[in-house]
C-alpha atoms as a PDB file:
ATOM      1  CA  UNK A   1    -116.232 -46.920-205.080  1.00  0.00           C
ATOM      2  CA  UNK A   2    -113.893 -43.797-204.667  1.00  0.00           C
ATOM      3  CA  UNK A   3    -115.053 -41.010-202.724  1.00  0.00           C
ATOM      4  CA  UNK A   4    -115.593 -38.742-205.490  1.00  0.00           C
ATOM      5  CA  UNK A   5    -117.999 -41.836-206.993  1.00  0.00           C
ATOM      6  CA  UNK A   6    -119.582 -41.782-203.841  1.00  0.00           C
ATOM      7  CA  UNK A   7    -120.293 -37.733-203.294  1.00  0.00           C
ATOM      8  CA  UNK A   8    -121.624 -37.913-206.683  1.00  0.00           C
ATOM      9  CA  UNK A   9    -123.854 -41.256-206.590  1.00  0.00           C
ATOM     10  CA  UNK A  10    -125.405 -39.940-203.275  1.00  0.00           C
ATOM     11  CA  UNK A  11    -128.895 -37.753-203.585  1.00  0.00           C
ATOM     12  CA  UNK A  12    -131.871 -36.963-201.641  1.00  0.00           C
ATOM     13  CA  UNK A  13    -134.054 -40.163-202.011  1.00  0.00           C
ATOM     14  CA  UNK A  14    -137.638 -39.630-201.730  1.00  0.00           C
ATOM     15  CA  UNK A  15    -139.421 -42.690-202.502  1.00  0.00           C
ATOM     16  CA  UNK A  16    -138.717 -46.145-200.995  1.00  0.00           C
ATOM     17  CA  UNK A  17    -138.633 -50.439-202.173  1.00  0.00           C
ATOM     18  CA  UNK A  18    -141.338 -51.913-199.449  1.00  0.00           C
ATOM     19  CA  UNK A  19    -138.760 -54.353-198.288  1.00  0.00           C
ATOM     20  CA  UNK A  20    -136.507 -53.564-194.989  1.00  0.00           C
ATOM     21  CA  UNK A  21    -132.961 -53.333-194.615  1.00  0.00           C
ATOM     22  CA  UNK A  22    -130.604 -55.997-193.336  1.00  0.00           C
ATOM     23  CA  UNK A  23    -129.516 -56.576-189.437  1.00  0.00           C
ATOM     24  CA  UNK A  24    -125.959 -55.982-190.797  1.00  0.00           C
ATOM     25  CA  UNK A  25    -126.477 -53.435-193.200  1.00  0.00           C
ATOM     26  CA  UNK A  26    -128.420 -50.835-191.098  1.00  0.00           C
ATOM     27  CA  UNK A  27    -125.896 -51.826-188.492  1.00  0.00           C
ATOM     28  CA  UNK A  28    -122.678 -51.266-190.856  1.00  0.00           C
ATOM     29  CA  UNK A  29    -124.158 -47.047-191.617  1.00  0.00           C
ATOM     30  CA  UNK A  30    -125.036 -47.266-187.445  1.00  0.00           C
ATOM     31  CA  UNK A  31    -121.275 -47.898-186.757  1.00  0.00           C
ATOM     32  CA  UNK A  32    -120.273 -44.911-189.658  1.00  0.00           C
ATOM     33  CA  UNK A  33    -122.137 -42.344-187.525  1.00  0.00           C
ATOM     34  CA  UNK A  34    -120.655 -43.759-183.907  1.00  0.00           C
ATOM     35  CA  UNK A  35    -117.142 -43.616-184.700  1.00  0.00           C
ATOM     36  CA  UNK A  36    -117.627 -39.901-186.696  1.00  0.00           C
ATOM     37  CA  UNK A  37    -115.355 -36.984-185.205  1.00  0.00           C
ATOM     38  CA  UNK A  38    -116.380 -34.718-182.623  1.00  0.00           C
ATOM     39  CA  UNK A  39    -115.335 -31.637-181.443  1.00  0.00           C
ATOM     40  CA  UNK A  40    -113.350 -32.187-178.475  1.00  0.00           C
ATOM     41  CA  UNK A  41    -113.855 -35.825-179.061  1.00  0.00           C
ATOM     42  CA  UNK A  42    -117.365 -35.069-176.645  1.00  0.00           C
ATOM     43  CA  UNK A  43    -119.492 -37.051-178.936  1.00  0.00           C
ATOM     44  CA  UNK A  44    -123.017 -35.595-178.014  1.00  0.00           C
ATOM     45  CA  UNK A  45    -125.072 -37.068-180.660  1.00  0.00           C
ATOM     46  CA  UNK A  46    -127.622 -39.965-179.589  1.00  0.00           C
ATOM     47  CA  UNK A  47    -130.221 -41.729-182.024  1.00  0.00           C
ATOM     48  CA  UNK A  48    -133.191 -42.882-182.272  1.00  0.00           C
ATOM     49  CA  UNK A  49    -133.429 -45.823-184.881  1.00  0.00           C
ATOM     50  CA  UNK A  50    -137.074 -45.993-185.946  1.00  0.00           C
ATOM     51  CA  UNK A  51    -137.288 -49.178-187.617  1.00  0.00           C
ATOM     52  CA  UNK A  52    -141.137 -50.555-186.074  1.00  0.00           C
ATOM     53  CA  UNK A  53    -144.005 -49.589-187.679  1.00  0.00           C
ATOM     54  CA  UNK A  54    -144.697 -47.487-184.642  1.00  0.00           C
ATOM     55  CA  UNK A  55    -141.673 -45.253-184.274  1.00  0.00           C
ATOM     56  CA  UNK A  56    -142.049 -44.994-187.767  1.00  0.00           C
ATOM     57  CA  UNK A  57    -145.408 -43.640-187.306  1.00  0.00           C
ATOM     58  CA  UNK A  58    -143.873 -41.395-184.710  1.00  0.00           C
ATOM     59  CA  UNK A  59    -141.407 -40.081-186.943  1.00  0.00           C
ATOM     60  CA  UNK A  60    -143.789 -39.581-188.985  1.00  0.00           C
ATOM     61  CA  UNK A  61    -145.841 -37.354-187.187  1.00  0.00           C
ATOM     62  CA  UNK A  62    -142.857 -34.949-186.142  1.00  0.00           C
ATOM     63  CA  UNK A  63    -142.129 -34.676-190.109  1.00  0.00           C
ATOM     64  CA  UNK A  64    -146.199 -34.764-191.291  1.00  0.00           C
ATOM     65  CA  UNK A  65    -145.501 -32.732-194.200  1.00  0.00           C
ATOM     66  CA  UNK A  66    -143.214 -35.979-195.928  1.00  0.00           C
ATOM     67  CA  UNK A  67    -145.695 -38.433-194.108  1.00  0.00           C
ATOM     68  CA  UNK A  68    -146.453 -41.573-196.625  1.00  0.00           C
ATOM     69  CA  UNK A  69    -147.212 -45.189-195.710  1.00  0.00           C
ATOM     70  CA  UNK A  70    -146.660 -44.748-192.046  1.00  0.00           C
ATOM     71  CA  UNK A  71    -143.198 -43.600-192.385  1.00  0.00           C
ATOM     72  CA  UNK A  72    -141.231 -40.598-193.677  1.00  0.00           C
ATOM     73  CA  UNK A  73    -140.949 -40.660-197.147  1.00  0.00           C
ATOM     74  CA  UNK A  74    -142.351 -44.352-196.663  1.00  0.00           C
ATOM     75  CA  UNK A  75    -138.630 -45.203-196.106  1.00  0.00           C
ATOM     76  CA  UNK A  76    -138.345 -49.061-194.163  1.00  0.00           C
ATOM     77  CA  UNK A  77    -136.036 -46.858-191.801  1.00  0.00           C
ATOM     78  CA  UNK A  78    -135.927 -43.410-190.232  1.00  0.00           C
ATOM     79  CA  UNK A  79    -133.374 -42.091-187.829  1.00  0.00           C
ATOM     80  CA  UNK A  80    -134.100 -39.244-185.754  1.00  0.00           C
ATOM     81  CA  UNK A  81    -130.350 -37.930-184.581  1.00  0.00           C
ATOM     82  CA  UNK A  82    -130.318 -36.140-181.596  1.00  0.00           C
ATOM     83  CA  UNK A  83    -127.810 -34.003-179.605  1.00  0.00           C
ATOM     84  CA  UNK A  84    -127.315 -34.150-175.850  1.00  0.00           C
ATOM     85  CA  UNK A  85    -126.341 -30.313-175.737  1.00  0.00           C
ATOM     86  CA  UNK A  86    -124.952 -30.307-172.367  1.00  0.00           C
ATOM     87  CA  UNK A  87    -121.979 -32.915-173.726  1.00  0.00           C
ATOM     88  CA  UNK A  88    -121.011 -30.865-176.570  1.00  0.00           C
ATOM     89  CA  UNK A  89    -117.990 -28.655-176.662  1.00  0.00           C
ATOM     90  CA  UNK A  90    -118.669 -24.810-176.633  1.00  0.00           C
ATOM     91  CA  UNK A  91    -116.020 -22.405-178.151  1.00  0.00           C
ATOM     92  CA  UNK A  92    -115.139 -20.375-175.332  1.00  0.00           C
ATOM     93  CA  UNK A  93    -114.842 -16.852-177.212  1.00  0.00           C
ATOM     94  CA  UNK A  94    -118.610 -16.674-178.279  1.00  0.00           C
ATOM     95  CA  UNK A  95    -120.054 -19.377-176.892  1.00  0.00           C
ATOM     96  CA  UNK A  96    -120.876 -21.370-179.855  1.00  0.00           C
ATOM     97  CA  UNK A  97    -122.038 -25.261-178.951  1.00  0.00           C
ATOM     98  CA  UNK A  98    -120.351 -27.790-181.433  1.00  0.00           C
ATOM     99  CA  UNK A  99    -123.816 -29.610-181.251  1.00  0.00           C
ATOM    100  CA  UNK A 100    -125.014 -29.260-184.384  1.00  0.00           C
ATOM    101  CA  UNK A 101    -121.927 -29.765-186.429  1.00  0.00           C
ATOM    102  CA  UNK A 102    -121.190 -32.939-184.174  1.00  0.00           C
ATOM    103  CA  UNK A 103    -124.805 -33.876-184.918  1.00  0.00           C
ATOM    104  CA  UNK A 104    -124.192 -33.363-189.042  1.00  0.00           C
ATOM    105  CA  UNK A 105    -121.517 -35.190-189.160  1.00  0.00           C
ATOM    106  CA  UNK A 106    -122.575 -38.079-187.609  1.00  0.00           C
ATOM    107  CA  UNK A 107    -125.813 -37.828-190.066  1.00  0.00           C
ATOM    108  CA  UNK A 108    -123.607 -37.070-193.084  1.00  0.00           C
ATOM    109  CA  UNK A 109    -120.906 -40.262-192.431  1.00  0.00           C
ATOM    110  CA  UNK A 110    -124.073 -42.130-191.866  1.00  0.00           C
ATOM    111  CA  UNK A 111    -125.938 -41.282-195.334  1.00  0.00           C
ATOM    112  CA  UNK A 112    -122.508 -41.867-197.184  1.00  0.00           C
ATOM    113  CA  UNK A 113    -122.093 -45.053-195.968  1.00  0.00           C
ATOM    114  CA  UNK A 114    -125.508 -45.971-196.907  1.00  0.00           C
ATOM    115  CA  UNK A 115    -124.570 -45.062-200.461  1.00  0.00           C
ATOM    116  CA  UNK A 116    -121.993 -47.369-200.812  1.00  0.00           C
ATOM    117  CA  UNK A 117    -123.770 -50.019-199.391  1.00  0.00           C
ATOM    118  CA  UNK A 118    -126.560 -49.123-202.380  1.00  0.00           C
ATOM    119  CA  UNK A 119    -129.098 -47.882-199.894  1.00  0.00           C
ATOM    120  CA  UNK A 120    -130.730 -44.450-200.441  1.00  0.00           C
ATOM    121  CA  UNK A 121    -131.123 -41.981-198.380  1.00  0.00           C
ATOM    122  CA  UNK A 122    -132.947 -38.310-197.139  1.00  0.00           C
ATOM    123  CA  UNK A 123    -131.734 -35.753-194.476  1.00  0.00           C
ATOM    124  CA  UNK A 124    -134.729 -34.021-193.276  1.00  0.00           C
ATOM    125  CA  UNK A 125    -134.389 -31.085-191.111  1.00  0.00           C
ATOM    126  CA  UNK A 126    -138.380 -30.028-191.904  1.00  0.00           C
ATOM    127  CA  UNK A 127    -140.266 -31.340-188.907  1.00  0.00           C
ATOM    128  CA  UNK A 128    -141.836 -30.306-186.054  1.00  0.00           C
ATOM    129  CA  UNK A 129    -138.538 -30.696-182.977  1.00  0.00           C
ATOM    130  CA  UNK A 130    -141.669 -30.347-180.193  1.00  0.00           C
ATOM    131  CA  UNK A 131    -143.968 -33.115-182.223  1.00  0.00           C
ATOM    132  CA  UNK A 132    -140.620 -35.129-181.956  1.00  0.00           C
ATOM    133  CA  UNK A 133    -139.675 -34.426-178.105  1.00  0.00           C
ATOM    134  CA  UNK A 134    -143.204 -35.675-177.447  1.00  0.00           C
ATOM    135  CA  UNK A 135    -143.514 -38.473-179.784  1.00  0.00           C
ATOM    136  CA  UNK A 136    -140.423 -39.987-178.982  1.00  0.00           C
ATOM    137  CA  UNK A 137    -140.340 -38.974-174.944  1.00  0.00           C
ATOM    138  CA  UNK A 138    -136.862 -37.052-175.338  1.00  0.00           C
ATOM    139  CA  UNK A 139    -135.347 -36.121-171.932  1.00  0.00           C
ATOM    140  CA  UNK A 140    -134.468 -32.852-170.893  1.00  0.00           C
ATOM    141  CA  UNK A 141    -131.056 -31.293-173.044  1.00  0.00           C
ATOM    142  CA  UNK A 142    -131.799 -33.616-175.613  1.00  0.00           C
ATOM    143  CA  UNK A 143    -132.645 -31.903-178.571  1.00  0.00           C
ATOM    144  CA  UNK A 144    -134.069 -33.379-182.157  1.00  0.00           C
ATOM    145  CA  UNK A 145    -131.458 -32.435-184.704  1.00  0.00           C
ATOM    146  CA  UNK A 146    -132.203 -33.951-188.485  1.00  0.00           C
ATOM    147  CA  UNK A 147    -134.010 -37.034-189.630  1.00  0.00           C
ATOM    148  CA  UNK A 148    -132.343 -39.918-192.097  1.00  0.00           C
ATOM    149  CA  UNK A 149    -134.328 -41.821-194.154  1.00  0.00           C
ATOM    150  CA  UNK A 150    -132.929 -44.749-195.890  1.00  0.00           C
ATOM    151  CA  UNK A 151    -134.175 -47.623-197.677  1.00  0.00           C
ATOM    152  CA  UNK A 152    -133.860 -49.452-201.296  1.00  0.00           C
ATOM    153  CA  UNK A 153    -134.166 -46.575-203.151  1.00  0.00           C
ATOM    154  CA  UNK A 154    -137.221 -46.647-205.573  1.00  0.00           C
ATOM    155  CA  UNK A 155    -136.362 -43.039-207.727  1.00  0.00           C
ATOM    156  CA  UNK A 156    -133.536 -42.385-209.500  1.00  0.00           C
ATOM    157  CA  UNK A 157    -130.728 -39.629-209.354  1.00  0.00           C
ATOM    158  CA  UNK A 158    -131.162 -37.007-211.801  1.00  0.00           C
ATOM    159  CA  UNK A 159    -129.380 -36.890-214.665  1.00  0.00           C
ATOM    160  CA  UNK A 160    -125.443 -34.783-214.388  1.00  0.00           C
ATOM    161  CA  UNK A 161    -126.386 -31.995-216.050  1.00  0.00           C
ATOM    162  CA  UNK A 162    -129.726 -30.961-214.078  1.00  0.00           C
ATOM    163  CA  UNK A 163    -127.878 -31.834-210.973  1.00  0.00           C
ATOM    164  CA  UNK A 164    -125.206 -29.180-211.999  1.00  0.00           C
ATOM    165  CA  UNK A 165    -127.351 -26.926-212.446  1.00  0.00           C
ATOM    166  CA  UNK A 166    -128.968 -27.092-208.980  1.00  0.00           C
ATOM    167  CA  UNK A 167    -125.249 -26.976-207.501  1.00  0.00           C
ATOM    168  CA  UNK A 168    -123.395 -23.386-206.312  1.00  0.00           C
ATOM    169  CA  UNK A 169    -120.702 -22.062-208.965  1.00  0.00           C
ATOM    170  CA  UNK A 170    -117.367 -23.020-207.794  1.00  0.00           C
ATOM    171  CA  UNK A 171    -116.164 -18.933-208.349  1.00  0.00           C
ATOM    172  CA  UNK A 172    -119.301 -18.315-206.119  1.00  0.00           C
ATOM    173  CA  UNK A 173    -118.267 -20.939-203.717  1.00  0.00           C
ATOM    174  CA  UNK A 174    -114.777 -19.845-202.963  1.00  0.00           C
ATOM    175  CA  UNK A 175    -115.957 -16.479-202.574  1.00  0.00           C
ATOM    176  CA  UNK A 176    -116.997 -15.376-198.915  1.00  0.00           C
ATOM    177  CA  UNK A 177    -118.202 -11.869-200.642  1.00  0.00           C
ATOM    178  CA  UNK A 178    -121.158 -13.151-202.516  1.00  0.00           C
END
């Protein structure tokens, strides 16, 4: 599959096949998000792989508002990525920590791989980061980024046209202005 294939097969997947994901498959998207860039190389992102039924559950209650079948989204896997913000770079002429953007990328070269390995997948930044430091006994300077589900997908993607339509004009894209 060529990239452009894959930006356009992947979509937000919201409902999940009961059946879990292979040892080597969730392993294969695992490795995508270890060996993504970092800022400075400082690779502060850590997961959590919730793939029990009770760090599901866990995830679960962080994110309550997608909570179905004991998961998130009822997806056979959630990860909850997380950012040790004491490793990540900080620009030195205002201060701002690469943390998040390290933390996306991993997240996004994770969910892309799952598409070409046919899995589907959700990033979910709508949950509660204090139900998740609690739930999932996060240390201190380790703070709950964005959730990916993944699983068999069960939906579809939407048609080209509606998904189009949902998408930024590129003259509105280029442009910083408006």
């Amino acid at each position: 599959m060529s990239f452009t294939d894959l930006t356009r097969a992947r979509y937000s997947c919201r409902a999940y096949e009961q059946r879990d994901i292979e040892p080597e498959v969730l392993a294969t998207v695992i490795e995508a998000g270890r060996i993504a860039p970092s800022a400075h190389n400082n690779h502060p992102t850590r997961l959590v792989v919730c793939d029990t039924p009770e760090l599901r559950e866990k995830a679960a209650r962080a994110a309550h508002h997608f909570a179905q079948d004991g998961s998130v989204f009822g997806a056979p896997v959630v990860v909850l990525a997380c950012a040790r913000t004491a490793d990540a770079w900080v620009r030195r002429n205002d201060g701002m920590s690469s943390a998040l953007i390290d933390t996306s990328i991993v997240v996004d070269q994770m969910m892309m791989q799952a598409t070409e390995l046919g899995l589907g997948t959700c990033w979910v930044c709508m949950f509660d980061p204090e139900i998740a430091r609690n739930e999932f006994d996060l240390p201190e300077g380790v703070e709950p980024i964005s959730m990916l589900t993944m699983g068999y997908p069960a939906d579809t993607i939407a048609d080209p046209e509606k998904r189009e339509a949902r998408c930024i004009p590129l003259a509105q894209f280029c442009d910083v202005t408006r």
